[in-house]
Protein backbone atom coordinates (compact mmCIF):
# COMPACT_ATOMS: atom_id res chain seq x y z
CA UNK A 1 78.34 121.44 8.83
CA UNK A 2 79.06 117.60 8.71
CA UNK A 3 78.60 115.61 11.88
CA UNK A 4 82.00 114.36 11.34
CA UNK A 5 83.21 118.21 11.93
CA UNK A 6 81.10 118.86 15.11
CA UNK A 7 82.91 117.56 18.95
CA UNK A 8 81.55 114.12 19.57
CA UNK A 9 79.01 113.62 21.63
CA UNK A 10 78.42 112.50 24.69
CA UNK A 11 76.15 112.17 27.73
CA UNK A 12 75.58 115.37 29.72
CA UNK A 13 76.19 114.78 33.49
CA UNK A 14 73.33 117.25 34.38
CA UNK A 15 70.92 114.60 32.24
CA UNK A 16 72.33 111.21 34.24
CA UNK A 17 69.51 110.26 36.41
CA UNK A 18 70.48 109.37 40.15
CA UNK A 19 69.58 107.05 42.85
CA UNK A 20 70.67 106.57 46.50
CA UNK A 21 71.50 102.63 45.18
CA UNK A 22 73.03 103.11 41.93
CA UNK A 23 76.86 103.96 41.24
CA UNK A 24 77.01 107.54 40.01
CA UNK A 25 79.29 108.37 37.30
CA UNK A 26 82.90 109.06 38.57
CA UNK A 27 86.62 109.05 37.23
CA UNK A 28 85.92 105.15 36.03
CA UNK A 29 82.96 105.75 34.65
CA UNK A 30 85.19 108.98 32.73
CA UNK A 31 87.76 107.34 31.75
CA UNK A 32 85.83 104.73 30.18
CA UNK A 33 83.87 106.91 27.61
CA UNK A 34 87.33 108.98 27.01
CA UNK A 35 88.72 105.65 26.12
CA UNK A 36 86.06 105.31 23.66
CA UNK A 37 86.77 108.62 22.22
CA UNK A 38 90.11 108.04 22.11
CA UNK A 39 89.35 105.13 19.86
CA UNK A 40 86.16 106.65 17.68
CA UNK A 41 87.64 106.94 14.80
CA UNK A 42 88.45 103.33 14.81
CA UNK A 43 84.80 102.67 16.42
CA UNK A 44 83.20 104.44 13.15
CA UNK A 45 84.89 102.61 11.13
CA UNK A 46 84.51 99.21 12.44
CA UNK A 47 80.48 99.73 12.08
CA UNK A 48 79.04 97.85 15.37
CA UNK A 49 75.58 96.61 14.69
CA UNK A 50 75.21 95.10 18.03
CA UNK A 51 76.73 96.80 21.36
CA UNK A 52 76.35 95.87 24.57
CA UNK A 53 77.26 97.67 28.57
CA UNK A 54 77.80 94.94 30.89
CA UNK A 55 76.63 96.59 34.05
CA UNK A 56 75.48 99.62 32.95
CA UNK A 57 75.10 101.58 36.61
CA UNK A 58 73.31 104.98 35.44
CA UNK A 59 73.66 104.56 31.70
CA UNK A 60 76.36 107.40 31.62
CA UNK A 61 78.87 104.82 28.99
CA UNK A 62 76.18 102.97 26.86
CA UNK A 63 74.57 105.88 26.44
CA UNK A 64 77.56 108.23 25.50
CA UNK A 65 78.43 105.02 23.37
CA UNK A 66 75.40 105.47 21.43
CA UNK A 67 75.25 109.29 21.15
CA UNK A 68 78.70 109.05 19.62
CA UNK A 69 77.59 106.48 16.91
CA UNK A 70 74.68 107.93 16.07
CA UNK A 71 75.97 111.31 15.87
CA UNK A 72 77.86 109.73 12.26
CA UNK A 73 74.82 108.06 11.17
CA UNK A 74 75.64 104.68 12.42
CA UNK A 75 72.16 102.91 13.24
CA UNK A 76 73.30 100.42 15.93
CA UNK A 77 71.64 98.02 18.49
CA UNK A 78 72.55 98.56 22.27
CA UNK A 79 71.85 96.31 25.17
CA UNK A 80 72.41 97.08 28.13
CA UNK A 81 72.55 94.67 31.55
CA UNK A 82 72.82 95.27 35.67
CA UNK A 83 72.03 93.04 38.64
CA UNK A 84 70.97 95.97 40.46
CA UNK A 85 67.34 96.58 38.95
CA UNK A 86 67.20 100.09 40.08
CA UNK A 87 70.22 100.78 37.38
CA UNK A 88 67.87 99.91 34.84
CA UNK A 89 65.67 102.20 35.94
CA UNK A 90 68.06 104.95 36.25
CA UNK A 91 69.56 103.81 32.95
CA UNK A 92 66.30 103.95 31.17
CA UNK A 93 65.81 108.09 32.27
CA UNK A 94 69.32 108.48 31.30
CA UNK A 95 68.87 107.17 28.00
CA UNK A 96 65.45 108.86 27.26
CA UNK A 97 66.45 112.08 28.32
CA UNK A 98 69.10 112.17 25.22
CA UNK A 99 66.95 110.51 23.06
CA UNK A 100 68.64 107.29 22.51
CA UNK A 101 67.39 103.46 23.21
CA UNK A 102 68.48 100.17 24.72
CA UNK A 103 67.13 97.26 25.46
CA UNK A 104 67.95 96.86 29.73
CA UNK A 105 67.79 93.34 30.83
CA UNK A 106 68.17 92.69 34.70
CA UNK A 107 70.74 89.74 34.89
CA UNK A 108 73.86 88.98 36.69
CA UNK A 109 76.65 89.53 33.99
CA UNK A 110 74.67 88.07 30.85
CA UNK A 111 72.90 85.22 32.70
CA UNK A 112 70.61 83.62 30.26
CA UNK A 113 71.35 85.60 26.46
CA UNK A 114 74.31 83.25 26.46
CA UNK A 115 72.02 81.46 23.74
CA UNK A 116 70.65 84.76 21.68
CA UNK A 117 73.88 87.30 21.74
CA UNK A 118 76.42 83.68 21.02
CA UNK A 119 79.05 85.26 18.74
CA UNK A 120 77.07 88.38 17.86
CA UNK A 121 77.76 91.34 19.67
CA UNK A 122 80.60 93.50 18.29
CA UNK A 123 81.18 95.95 20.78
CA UNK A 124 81.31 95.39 24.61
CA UNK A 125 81.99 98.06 27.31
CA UNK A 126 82.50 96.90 31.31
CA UNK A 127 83.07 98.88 34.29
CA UNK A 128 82.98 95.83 36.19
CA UNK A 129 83.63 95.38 40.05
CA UNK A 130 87.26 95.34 40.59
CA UNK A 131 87.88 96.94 44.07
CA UNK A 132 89.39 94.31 46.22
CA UNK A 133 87.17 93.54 48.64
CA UNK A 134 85.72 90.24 50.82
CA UNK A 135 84.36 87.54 48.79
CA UNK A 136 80.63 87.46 50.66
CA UNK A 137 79.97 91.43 49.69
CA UNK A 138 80.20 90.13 45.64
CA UNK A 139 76.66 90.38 44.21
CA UNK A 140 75.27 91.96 47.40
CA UNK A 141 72.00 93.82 46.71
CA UNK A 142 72.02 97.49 46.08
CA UNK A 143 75.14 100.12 45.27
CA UNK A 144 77.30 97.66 47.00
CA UNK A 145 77.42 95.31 43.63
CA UNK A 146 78.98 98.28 41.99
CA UNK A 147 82.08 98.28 43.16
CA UNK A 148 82.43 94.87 45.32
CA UNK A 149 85.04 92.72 43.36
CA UNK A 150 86.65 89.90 46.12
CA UNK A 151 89.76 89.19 46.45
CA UNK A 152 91.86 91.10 44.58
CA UNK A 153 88.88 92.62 42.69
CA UNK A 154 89.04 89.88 40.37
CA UNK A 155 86.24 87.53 41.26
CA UNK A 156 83.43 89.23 39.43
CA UNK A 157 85.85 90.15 36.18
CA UNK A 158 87.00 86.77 35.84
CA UNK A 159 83.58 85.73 35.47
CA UNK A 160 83.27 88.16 32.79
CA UNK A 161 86.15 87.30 30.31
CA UNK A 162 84.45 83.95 29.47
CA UNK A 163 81.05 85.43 28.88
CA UNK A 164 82.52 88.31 26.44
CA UNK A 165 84.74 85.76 24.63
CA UNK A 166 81.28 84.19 23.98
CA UNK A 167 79.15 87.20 22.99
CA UNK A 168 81.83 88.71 20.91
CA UNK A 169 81.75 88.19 17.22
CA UNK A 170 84.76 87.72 15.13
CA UNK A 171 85.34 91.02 14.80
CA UNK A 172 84.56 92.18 18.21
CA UNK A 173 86.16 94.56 20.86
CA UNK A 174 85.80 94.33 24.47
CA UNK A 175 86.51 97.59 26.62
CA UNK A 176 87.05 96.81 29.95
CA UNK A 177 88.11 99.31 33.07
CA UNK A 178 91.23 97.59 35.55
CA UNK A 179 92.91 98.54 38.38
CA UNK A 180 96.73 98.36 39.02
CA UNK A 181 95.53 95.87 42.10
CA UNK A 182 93.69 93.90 39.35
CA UNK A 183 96.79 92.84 37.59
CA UNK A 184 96.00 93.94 34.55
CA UNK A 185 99.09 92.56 32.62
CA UNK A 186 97.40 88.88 33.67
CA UNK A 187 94.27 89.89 32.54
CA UNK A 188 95.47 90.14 28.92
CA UNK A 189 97.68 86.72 29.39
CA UNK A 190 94.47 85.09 30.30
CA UNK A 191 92.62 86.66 27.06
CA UNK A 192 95.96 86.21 24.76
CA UNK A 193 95.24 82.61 25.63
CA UNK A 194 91.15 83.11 24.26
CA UNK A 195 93.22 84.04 21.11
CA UNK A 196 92.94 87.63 21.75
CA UNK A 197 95.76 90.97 21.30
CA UNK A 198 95.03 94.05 23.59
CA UNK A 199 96.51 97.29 24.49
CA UNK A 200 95.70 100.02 26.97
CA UNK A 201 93.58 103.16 25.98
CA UNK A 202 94.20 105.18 28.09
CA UNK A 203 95.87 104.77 31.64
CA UNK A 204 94.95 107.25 34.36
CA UNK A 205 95.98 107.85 38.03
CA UNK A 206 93.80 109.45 40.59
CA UNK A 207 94.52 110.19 44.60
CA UNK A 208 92.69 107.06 45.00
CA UNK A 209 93.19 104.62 42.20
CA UNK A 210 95.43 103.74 39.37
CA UNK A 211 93.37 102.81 36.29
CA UNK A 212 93.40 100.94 33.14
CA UNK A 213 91.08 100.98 30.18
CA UNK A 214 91.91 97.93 28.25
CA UNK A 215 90.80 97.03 24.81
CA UNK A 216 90.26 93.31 23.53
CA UNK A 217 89.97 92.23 20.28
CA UNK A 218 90.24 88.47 18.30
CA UNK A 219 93.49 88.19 16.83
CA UNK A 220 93.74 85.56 14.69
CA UNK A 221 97.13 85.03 14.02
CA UNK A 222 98.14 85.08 17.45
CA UNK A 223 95.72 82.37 18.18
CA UNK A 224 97.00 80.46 15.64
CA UNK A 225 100.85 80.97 16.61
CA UNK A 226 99.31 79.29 20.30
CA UNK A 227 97.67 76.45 19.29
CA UNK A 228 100.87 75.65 17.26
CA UNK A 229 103.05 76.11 20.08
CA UNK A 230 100.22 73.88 22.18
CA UNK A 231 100.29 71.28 19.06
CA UNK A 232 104.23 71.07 19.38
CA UNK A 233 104.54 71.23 22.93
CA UNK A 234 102.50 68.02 23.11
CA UNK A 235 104.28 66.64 19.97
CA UNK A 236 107.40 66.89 22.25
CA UNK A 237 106.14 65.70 25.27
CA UNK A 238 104.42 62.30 23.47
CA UNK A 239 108.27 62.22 21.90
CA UNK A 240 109.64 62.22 25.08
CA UNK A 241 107.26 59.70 26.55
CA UNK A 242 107.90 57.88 23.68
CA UNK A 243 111.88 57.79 23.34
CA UNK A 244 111.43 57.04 27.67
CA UNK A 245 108.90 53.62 26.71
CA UNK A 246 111.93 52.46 24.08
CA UNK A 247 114.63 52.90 26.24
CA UNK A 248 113.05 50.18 29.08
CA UNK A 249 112.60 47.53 26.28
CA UNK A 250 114.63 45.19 26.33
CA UNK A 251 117.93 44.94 23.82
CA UNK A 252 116.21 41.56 22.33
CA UNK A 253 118.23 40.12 19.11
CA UNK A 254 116.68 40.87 15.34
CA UNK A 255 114.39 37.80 15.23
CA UNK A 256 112.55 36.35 11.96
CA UNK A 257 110.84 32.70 11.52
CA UNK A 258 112.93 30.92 8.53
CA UNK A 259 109.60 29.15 8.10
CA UNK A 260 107.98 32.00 5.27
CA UNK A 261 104.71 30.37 6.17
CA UNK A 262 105.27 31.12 9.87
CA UNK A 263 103.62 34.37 10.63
């Protein structure tokens, strides 16, 4: 039977290695990876060389990314990156128990592959820190980093959206996991600015949380259709300025030298 007929796969919970100071796979971490399925056939046929899990907790989504590729043949590149270095060890039994790779770097966000991953990476899946929380527990050591996002859980994604408009190549899609207190609808303002369109995956509610799966991608024209509204927006203003600077001159008489020699 062709791959293409058999259920996707994915990563088997009972496989997910565990540690008291890593994040453990939960409705987020779910929702995530059914986003992706959601969107496989699209993911097969865009053809990632290069993906990459910004903070990849116990490997459940990069690894589940890269059973689902690889299931259709697709021979793809995965990095994966966490501040917390006992997620890359977690992340590394997770991934060799189903028999898939990735290179783990320990590195807040992408700290330092700025240089080597610049405009490269074509697929990019977050479940970043986005519960609301204070600003000092951000980056703490341990499971704490998980989940720690500042005010309105927004400090640590912010961060993010500039890094992943850097990695992402010019056909690349970022997946990233919201929560209503996020503000979601400004996260996609602040990206439509970057020149990129978006539209929620999936959208799921649970006793605790309301969440968004969100996916990113360059669009081209609508990047365009801002920097022309930028370009004529300015146009106007100078205009303005312009037509203001006139109108305090003053109404001097039509003056010219009778002398042609007099310049």
């Amino acid at each position: 039977m062709a791959s293409s007929m058999l259920p996707p796969r994915t990563a088997q919970i009972r496989l997910v290695s565990s540690h008291k100071e890593v994040y453990e796979p939960d409705d987020d971490s779910f929702a995530l990876v059914d986003a992706l399925l959601a969107d496989r056939s699209n993911l097969l046929e865009h053809r990632p060389a290069l993906c990459m899990e910004i903070g990849c907790g116990s490997g459940y989504v990069i690894t589940s990314l890269a059973l689902m590729l690889e299931q259709e043949g697709l021979d793809a590149f995965y990095i994966a990156t966490d501040i917390n270095p006992y997620a890359l060890s977690v992340t590394h039994q997770t991934l060799e128990a189903h028999g898939v790779h990735a290179e783990l770097i320990n590195t807040n966000i992408a700290q330092g592959l700025e240089n080597r991953l610049s405009g490269l990476v074509d697929v990019i899946v977050v479940n970043p820190p986005y519960v609301p929380t204070p600003e000092d527990e951000v980056g703490a050591e341990g499971i704490t980093s998980s989940w720690a996002g500042g005010e309105n859980g927004r400090s640590v994604i912010d961060r993010i959206l500039p890094v992943a408009d850097h990695l992402l190549s010019e056909k690349g899609w970022l997946y990233l996991v919201t929560l209503t207190a996020n503000n979601p609808s400004e996260i996609c303002l602040l990206m439509r600015e970057k020149g990129y369109a978006s539209r929620i995956v999936i959208q799921r509610s649970t006793e605790e949380e309301s969440l968004h799966i969100i996916k990113f991608w360059r669009d081209f024209e609508t990047k365009e259709d801002e920097e022309k509204k930028k370009a004529m927006a300015d146009k106007s203003a100078s205009t303005g300025i312009m037509e203001y600077l006139l109108g305090q001159l003053p109404q001097l008489p039509f003056w010219r030298s009778s002398d042609s020699n007099n310049y």
